[in-house]
PDB file of N, CA and C in Angstrom:
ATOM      1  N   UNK A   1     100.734 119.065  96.610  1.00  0.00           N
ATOM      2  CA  UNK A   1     100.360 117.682  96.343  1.00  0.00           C
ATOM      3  C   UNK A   1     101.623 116.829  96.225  1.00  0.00           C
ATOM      4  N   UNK A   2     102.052 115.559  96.907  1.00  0.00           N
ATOM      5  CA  UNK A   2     103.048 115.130  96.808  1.00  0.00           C
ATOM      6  C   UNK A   2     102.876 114.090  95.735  1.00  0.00           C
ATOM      7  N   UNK A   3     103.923 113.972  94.841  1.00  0.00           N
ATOM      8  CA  UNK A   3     104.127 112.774  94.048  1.00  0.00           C
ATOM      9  C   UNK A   3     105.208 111.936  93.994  1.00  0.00           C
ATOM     10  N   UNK A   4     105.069 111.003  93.753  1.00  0.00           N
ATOM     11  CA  UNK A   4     106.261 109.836  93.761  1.00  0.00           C
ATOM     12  C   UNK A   4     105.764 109.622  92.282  1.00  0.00           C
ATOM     13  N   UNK A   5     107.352 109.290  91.200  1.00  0.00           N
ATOM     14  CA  UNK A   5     107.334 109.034  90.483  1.00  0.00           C
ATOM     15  C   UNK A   5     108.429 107.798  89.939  1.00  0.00           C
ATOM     16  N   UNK A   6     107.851 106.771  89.875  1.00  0.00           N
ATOM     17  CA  UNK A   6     108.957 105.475  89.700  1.00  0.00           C
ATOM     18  C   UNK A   6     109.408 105.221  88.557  1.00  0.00           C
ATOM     19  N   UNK A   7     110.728 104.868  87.747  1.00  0.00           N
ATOM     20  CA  UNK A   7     110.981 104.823  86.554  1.00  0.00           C
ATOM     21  C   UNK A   7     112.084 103.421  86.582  1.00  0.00           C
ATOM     22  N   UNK A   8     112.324 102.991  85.251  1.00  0.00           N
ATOM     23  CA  UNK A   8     113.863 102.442  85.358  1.00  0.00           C
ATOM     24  C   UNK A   8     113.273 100.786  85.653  1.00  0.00           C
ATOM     25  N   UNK A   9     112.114 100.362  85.629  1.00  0.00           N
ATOM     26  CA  UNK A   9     112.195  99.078  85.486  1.00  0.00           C
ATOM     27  C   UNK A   9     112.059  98.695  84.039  1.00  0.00           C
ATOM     28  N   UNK A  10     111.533  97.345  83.741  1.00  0.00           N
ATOM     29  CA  UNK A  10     111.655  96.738  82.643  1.00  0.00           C
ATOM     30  C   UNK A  10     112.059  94.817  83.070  1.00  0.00           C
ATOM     31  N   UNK A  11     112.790  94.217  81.442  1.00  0.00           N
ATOM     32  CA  UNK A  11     112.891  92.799  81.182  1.00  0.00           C
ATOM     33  C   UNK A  11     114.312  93.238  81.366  1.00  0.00           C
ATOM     34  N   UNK A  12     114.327  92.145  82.019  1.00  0.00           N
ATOM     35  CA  UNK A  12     115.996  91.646  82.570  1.00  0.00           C
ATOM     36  C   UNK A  12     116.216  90.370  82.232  1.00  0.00           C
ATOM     37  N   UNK A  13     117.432  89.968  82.173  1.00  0.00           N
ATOM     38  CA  UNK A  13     117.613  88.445  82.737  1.00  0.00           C
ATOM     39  C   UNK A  13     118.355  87.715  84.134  1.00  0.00           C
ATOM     40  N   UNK A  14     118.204  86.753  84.100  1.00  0.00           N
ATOM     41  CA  UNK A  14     118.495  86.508  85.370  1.00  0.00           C
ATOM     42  C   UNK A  14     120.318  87.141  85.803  1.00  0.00           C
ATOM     43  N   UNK A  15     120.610  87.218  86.773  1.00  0.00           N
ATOM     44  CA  UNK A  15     122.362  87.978  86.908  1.00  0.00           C
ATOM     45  C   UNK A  15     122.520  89.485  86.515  1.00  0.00           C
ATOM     46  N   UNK A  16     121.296  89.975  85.800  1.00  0.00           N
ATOM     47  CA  UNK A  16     121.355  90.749  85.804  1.00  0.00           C
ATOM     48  C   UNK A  16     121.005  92.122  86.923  1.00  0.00           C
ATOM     49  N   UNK A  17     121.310  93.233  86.055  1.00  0.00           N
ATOM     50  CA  UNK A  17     121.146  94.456  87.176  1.00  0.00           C
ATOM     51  C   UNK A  17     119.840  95.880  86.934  1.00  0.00           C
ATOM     52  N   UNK A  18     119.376  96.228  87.312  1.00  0.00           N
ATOM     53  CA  UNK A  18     118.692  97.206  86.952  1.00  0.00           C
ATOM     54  C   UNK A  18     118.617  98.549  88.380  1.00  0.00           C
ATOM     55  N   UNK A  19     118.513  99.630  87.778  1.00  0.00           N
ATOM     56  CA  UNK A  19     118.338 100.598  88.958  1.00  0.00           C
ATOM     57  C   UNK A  19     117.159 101.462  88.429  1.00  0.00           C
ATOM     58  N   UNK A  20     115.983 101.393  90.000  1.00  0.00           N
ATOM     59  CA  UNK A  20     114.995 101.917  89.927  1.00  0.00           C
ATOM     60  C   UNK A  20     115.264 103.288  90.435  1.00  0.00           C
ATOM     61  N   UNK A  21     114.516 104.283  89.797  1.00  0.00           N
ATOM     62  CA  UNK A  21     114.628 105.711  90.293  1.00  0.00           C
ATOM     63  C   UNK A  21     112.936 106.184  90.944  1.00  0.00           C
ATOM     64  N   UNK A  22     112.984 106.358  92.092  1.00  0.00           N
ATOM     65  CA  UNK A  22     111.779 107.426  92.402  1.00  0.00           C
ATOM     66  C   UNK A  22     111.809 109.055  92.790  1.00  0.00           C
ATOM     67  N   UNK A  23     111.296 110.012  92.006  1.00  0.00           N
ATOM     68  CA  UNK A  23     111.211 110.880  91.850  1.00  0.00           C
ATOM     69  C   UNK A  23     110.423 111.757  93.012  1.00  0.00           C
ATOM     70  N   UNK A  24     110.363 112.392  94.352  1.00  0.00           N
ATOM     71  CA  UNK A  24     109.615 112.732  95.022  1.00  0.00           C
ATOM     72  C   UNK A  24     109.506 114.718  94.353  1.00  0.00           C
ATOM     73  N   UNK A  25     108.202 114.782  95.123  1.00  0.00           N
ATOM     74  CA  UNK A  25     108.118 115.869  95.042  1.00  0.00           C
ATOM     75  C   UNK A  25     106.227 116.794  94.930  1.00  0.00           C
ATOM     76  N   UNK A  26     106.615 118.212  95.606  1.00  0.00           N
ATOM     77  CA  UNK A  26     105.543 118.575  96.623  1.00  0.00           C
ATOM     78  C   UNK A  26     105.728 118.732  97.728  1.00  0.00           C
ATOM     79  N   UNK A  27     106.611 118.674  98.398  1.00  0.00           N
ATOM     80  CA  UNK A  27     107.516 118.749  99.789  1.00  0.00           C
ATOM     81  C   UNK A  27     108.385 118.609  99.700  1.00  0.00           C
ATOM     82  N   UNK A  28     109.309 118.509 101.228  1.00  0.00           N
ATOM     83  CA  UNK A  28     110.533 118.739 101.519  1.00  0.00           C
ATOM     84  C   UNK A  28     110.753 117.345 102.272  1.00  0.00           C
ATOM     85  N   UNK A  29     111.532 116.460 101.755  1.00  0.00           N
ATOM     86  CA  UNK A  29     111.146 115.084 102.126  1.00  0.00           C
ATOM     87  C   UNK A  29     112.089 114.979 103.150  1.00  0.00           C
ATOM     88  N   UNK A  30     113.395 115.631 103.665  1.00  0.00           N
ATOM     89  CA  UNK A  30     114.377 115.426 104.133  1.00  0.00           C
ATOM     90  C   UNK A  30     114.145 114.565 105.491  1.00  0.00           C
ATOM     91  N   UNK A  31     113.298 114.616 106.300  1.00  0.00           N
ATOM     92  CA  UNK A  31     112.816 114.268 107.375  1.00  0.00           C
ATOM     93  C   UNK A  31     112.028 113.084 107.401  1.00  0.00           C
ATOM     94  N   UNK A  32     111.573 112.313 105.891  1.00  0.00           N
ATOM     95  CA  UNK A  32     111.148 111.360 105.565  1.00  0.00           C
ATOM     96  C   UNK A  32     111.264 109.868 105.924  1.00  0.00           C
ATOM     97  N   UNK A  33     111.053 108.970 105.949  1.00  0.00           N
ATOM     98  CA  UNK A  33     111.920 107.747 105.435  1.00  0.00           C
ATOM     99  C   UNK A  33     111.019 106.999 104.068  1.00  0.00           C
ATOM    100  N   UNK A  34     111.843 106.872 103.311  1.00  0.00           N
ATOM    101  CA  UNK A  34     111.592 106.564 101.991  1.00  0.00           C
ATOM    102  C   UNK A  34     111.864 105.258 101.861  1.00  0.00           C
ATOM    103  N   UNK A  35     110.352 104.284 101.505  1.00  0.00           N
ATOM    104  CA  UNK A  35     111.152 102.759 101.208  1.00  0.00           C
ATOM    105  C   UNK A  35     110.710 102.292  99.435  1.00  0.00           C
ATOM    106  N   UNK A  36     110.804 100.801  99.363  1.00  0.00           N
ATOM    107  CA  UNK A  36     110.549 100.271  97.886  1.00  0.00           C
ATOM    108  C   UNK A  36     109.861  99.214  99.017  1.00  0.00           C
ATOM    109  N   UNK A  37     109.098  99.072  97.906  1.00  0.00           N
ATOM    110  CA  UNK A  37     108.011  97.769  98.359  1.00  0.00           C
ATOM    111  C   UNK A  37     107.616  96.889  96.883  1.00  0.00           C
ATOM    112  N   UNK A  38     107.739  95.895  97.143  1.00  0.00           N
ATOM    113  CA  UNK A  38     107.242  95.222  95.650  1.00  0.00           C
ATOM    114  C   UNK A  38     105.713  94.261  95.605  1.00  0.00           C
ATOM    115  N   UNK A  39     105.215  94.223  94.355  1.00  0.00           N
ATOM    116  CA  UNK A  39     104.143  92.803  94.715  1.00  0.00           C
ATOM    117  C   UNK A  39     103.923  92.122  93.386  1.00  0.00           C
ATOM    118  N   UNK A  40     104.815  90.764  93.614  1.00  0.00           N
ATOM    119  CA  UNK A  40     104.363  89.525  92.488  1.00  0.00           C
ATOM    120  C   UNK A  40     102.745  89.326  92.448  1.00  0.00           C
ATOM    121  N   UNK A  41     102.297  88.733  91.558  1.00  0.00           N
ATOM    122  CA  UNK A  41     101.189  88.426  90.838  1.00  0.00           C
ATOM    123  C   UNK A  41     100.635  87.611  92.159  1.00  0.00           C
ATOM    124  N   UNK A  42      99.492  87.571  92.231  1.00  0.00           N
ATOM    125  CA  UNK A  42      99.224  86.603  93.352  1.00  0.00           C
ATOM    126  C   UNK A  42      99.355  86.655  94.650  1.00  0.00           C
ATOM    127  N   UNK A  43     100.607  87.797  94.958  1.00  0.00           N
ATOM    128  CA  UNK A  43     100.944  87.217  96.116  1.00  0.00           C
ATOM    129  C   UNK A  43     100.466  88.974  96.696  1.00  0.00           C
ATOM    130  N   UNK A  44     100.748  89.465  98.304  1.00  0.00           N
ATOM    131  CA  UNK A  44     100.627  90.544  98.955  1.00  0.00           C
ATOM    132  C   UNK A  44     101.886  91.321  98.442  1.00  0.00           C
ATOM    133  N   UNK A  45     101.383  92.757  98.849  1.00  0.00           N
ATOM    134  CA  UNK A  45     102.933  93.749  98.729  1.00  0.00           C
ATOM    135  C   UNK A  45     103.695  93.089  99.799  1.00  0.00           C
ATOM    136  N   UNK A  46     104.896  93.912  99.303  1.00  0.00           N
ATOM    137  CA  UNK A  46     105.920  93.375 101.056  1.00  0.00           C
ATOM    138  C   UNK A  46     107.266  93.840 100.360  1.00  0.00           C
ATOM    139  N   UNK A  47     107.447  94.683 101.615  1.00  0.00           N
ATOM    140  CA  UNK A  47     108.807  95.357 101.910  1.00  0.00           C
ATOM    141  C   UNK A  47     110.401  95.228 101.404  1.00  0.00           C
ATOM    142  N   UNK A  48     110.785  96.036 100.839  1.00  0.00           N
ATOM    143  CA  UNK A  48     112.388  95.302  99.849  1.00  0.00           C
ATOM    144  C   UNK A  48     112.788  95.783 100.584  1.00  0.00           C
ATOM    145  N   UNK A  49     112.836  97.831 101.135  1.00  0.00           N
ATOM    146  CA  UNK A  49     114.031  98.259 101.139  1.00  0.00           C
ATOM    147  C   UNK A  49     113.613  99.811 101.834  1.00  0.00           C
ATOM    148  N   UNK A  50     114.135 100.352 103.015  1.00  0.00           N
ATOM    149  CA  UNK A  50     113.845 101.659 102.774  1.00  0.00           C
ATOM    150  C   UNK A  50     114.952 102.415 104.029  1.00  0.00           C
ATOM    151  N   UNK A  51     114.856 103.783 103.535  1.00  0.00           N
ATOM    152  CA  UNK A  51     116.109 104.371 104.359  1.00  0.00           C
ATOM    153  C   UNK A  51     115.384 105.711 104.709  1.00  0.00           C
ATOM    154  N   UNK A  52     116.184 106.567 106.135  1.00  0.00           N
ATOM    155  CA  UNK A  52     115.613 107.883 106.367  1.00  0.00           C
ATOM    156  C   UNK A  52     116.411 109.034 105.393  1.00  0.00           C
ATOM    157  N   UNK A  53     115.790 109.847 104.835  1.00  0.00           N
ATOM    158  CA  UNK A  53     116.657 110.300 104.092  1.00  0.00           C
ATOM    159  C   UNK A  53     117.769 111.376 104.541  1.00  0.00           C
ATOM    160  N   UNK A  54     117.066 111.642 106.286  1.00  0.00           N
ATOM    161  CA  UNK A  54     118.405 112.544 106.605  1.00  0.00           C
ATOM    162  C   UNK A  54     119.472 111.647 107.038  1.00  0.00           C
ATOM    163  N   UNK A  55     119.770 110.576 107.086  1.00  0.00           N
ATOM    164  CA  UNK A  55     120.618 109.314 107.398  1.00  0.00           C
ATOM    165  C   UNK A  55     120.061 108.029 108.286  1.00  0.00           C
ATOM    166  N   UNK A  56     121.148 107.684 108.626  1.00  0.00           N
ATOM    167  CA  UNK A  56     121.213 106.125 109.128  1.00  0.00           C
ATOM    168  C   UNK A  56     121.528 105.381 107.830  1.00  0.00           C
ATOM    169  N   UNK A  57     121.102 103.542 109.178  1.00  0.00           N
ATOM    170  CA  UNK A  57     121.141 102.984 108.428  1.00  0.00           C
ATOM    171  C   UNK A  57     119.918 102.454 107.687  1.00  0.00           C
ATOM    172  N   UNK A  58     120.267 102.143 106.340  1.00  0.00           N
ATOM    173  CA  UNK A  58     119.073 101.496 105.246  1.00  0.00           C
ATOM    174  C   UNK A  58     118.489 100.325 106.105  1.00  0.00           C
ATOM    175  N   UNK A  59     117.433  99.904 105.974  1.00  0.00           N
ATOM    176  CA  UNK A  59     116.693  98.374 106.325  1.00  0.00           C
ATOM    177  C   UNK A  59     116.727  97.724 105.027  1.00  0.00           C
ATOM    178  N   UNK A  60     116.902  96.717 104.995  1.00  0.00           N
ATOM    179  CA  UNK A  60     116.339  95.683 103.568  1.00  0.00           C
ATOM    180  C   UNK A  60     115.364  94.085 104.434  1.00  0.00           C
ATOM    181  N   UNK A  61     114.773  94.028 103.038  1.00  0.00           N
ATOM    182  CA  UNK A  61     114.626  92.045 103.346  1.00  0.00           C
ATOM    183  C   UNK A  61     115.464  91.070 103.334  1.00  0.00           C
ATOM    184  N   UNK A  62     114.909  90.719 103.912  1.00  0.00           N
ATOM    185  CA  UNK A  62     116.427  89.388 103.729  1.00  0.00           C
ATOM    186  C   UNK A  62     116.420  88.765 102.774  1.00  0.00           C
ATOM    187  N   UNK A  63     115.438  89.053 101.800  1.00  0.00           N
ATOM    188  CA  UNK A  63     115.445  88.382 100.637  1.00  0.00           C
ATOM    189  C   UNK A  63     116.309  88.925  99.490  1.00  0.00           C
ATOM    190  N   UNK A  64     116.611  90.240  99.590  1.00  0.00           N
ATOM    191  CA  UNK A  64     117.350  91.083  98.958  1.00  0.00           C
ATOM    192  C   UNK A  64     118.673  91.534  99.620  1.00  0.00           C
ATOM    193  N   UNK A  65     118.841  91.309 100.579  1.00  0.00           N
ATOM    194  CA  UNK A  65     120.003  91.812 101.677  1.00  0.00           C
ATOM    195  C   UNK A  65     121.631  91.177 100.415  1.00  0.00           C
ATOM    196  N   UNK A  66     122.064  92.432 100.516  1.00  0.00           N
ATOM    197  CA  UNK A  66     123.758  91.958  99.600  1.00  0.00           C
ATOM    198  C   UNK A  66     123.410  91.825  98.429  1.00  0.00           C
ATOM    199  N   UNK A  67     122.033  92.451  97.769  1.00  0.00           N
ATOM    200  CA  UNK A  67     121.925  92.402  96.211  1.00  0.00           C
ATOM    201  C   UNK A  67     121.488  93.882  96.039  1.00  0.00           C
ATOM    202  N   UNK A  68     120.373  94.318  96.466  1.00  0.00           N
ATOM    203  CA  UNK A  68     119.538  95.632  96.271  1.00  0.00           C
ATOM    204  C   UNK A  68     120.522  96.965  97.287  1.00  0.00           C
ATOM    205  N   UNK A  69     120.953  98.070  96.679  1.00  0.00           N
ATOM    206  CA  UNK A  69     120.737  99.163  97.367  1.00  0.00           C
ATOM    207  C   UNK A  69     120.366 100.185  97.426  1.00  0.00           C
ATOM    208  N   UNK A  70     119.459 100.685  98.246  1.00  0.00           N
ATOM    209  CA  UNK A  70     118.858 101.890  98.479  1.00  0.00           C
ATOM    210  C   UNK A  70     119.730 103.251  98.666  1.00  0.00           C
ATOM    211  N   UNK A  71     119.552 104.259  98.086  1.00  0.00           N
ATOM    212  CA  UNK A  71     120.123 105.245  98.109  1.00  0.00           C
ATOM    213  C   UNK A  71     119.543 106.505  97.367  1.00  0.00           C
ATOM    214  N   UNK A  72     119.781 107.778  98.422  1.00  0.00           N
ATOM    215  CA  UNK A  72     118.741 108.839  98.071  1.00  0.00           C
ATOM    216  C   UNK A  72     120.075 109.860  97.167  1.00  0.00           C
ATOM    217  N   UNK A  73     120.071 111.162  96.746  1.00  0.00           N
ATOM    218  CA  UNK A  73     120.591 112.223  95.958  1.00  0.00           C
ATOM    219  C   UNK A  73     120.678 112.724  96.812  1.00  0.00           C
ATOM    220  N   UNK A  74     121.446 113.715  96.977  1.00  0.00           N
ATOM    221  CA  UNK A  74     122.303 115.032  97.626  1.00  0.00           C
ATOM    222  C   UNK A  74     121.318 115.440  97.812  1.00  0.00           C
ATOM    223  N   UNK A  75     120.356 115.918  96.685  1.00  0.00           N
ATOM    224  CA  UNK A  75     118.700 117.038  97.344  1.00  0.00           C
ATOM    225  C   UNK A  75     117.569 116.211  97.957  1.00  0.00           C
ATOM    226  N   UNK A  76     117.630 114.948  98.061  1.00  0.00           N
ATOM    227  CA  UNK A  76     116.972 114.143  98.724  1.00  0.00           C
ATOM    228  C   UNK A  76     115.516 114.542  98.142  1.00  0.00           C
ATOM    229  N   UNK A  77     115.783 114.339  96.551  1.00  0.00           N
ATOM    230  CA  UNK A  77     114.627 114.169  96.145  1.00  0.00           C
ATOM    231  C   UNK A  77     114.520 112.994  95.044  1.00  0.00           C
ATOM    232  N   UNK A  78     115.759 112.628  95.198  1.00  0.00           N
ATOM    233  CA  UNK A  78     114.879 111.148  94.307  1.00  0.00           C
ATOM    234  C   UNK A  78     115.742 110.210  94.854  1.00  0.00           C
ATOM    235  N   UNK A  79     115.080 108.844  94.998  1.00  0.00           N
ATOM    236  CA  UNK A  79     115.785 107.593  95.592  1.00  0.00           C
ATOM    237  C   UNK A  79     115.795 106.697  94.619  1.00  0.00           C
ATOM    238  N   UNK A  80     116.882 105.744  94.705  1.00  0.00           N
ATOM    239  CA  UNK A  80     117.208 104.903  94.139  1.00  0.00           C
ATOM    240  C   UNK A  80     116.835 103.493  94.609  1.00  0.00           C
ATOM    241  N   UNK A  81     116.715 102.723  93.603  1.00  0.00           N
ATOM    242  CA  UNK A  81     116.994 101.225  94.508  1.00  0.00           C
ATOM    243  C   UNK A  81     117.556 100.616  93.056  1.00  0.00           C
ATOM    244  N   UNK A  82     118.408 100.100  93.971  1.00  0.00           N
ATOM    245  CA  UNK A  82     120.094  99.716  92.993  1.00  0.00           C
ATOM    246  C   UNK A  82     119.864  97.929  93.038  1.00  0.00           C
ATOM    247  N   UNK A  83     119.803  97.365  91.900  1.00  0.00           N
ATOM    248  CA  UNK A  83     119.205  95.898  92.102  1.00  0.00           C
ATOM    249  C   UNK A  83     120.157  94.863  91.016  1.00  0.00           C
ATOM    250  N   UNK A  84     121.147  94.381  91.783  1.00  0.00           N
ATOM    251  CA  UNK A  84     122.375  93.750  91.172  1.00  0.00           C
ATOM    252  C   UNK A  84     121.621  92.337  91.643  1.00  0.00           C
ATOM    253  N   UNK A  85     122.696  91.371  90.427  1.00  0.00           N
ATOM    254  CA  UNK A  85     122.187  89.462  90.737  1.00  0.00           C
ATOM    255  C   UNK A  85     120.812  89.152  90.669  1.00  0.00           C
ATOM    256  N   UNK A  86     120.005  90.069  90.370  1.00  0.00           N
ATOM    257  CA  UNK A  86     118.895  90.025  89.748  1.00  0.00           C
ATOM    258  C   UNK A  86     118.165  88.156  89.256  1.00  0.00           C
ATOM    259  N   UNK A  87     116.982  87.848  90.283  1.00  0.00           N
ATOM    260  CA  UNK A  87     116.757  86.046  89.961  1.00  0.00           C
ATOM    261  C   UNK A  87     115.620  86.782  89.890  1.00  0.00           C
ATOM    262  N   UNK A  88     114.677  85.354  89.082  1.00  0.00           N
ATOM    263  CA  UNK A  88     113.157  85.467  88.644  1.00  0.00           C
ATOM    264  C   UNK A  88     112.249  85.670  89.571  1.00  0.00           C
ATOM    265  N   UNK A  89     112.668  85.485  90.830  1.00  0.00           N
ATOM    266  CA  UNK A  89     111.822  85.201  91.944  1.00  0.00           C
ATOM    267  C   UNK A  89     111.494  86.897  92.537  1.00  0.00           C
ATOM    268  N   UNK A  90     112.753  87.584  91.798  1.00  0.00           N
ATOM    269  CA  UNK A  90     112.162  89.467  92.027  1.00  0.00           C
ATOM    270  C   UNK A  90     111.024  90.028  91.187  1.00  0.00           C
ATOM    271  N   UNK A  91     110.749  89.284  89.933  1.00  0.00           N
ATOM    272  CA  UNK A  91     110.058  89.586  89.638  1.00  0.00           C
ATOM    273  C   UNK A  91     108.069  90.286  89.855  1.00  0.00           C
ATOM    274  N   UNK A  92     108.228  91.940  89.739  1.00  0.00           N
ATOM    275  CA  UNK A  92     107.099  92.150  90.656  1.00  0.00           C
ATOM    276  C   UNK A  92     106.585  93.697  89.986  1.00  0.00           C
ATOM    277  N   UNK A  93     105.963  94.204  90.693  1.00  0.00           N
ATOM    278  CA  UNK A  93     105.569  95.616  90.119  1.00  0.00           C
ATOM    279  C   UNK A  93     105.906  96.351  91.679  1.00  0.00           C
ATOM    280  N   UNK A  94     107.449  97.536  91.410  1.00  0.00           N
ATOM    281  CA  UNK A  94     108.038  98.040  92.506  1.00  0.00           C
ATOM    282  C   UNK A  94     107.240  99.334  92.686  1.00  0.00           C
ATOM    283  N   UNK A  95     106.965  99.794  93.824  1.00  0.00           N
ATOM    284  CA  UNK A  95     106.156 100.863  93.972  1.00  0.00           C
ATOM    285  C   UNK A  95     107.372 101.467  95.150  1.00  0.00           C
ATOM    286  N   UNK A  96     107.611 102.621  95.215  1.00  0.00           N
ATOM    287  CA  UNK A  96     107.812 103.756  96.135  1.00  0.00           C
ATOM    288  C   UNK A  96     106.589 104.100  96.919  1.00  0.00           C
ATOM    289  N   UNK A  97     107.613 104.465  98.403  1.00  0.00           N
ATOM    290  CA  UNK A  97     106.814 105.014  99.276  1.00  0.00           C
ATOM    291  C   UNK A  97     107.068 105.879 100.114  1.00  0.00           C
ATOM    292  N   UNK A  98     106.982 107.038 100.930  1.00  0.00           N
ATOM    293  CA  UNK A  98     106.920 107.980 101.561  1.00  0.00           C
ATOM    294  C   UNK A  98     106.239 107.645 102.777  1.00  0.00           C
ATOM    295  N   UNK A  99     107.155 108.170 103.852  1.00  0.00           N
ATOM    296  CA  UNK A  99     106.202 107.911 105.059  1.00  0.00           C
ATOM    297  C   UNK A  99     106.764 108.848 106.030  1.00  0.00           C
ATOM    298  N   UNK A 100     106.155 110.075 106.441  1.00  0.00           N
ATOM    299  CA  UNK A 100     106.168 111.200 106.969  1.00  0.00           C
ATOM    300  C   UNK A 100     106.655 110.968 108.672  1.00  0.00           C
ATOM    301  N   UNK A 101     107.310 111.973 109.316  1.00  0.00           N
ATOM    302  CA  UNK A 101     107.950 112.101 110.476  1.00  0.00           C
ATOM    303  C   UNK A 101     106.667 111.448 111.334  1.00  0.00           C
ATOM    304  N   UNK A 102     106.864 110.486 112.510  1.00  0.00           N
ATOM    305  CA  UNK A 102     105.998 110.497 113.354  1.00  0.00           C
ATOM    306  C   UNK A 102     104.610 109.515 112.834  1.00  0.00           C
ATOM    307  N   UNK A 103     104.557 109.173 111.651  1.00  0.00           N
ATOM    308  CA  UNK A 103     103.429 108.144 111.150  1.00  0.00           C
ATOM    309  C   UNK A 103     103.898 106.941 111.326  1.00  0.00           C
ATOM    310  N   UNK A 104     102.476 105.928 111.178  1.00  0.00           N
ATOM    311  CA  UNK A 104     103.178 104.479 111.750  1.00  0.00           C
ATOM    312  C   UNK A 104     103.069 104.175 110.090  1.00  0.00           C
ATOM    313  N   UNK A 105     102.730 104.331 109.074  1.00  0.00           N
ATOM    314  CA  UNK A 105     102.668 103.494 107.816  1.00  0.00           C
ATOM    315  C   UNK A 105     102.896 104.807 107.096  1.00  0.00           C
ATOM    316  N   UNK A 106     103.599 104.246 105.429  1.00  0.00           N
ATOM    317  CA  UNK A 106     103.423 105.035 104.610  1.00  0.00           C
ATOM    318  C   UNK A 106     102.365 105.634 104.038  1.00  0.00           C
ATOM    319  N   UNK A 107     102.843 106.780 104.181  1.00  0.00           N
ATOM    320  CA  UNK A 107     101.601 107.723 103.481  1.00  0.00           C
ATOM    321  C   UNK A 107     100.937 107.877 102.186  1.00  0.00           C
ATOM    322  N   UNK A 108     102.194 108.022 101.307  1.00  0.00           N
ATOM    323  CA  UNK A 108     102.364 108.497 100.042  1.00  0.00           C
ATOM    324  C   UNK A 108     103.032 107.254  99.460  1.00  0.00           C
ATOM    325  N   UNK A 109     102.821 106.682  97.996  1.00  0.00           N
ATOM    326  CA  UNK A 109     102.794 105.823  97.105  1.00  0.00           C
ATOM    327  C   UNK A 109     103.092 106.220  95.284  1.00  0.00           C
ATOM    328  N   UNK A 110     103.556 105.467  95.052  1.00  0.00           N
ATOM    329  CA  UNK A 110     103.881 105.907  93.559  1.00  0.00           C
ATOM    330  C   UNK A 110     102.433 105.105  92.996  1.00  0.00           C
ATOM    331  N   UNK A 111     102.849 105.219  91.405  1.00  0.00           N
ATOM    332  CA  UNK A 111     102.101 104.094  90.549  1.00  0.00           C
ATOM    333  C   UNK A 111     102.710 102.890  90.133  1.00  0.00           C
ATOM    334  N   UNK A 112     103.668 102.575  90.863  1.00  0.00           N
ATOM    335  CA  UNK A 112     104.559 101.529  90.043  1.00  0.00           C
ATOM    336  C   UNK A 112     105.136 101.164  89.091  1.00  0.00           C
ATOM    337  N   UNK A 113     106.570 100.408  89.000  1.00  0.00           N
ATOM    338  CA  UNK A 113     106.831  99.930  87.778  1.00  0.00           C
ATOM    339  C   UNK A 113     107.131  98.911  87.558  1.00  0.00           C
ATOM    340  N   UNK A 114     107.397  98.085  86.892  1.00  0.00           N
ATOM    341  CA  UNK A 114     107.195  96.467  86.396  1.00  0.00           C
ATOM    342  C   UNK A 114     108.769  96.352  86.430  1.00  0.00           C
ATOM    343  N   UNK A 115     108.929  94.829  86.899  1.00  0.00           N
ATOM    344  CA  UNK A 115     110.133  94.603  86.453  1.00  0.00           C
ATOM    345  C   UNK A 115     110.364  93.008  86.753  1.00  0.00           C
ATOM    346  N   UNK A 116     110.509  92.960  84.955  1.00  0.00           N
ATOM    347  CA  UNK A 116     110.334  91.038  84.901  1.00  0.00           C
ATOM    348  C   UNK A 116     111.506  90.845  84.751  1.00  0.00           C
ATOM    349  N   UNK A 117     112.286  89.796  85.565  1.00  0.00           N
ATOM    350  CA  UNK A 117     113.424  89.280  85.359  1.00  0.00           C
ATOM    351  C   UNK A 117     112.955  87.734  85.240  1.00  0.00           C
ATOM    352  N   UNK A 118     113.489  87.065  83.466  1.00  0.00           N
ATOM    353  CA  UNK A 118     113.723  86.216  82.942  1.00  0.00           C
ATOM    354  C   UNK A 118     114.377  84.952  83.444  1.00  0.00           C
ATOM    355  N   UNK A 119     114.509  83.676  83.960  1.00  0.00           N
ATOM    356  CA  UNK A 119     115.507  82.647  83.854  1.00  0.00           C
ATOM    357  C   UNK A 119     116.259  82.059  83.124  1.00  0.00           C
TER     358      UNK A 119
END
């Protein structure tokens, strides 16, 4: 059974930094590509950040591009998303995602975690 497990959000203030951790596991993700996806109140999910975990390069939004970075562990079982300069407008509930060799959408999903950044 695969799980994603998201940790490491919380209240920030604005300039600030926080780093989200997702925890995979139940497989062998190496062959993966692993992203972060967020969704404010109101609005749809939509895409921050995601990388393959046997390499390349990361994708981001341009909304985050030169603030957020994505980055997996040596055992390529837990990913990061590294979230410096931190404005109110990130404010959202970040979910992890998994999306298996050869699929067009992610598969696998965390439960999310909150993360309010203050003005």
């Amino acid at each position: 059974q695969v799980q994603l497990v998201e940790s490491g959000g919380g209240l920030a203030q604005a300039g600030d930094s926080l780093r989200l951790s997702c925890v995979a596991s139940g497989r062998t993700f190496s062959n993966y590509r692993m992203g972060w996806f967020r969704q404010a109140p109101g609005k749809e999910r939509e895409f921050v950040a995601s990388l393959s975990v046997s390499g390349g390069t990361p994708a981001y939004a341009d909304s985050v591009k030169g603030r957020f970075t994505i980055s997996s562990n040596y055992h390529k079982t837990t990913v990061y998303l590294q979230m410096n300069s931190l404005k109110a407008e990130d404010t959202a509930v970040y979910y992890c995602a998994a999306r298996c060799p050869g699929a067009s959408s992610y598969n696998y999903w965390g439960q999310g975690t909150q993360v309010t950044v203050s003005s």
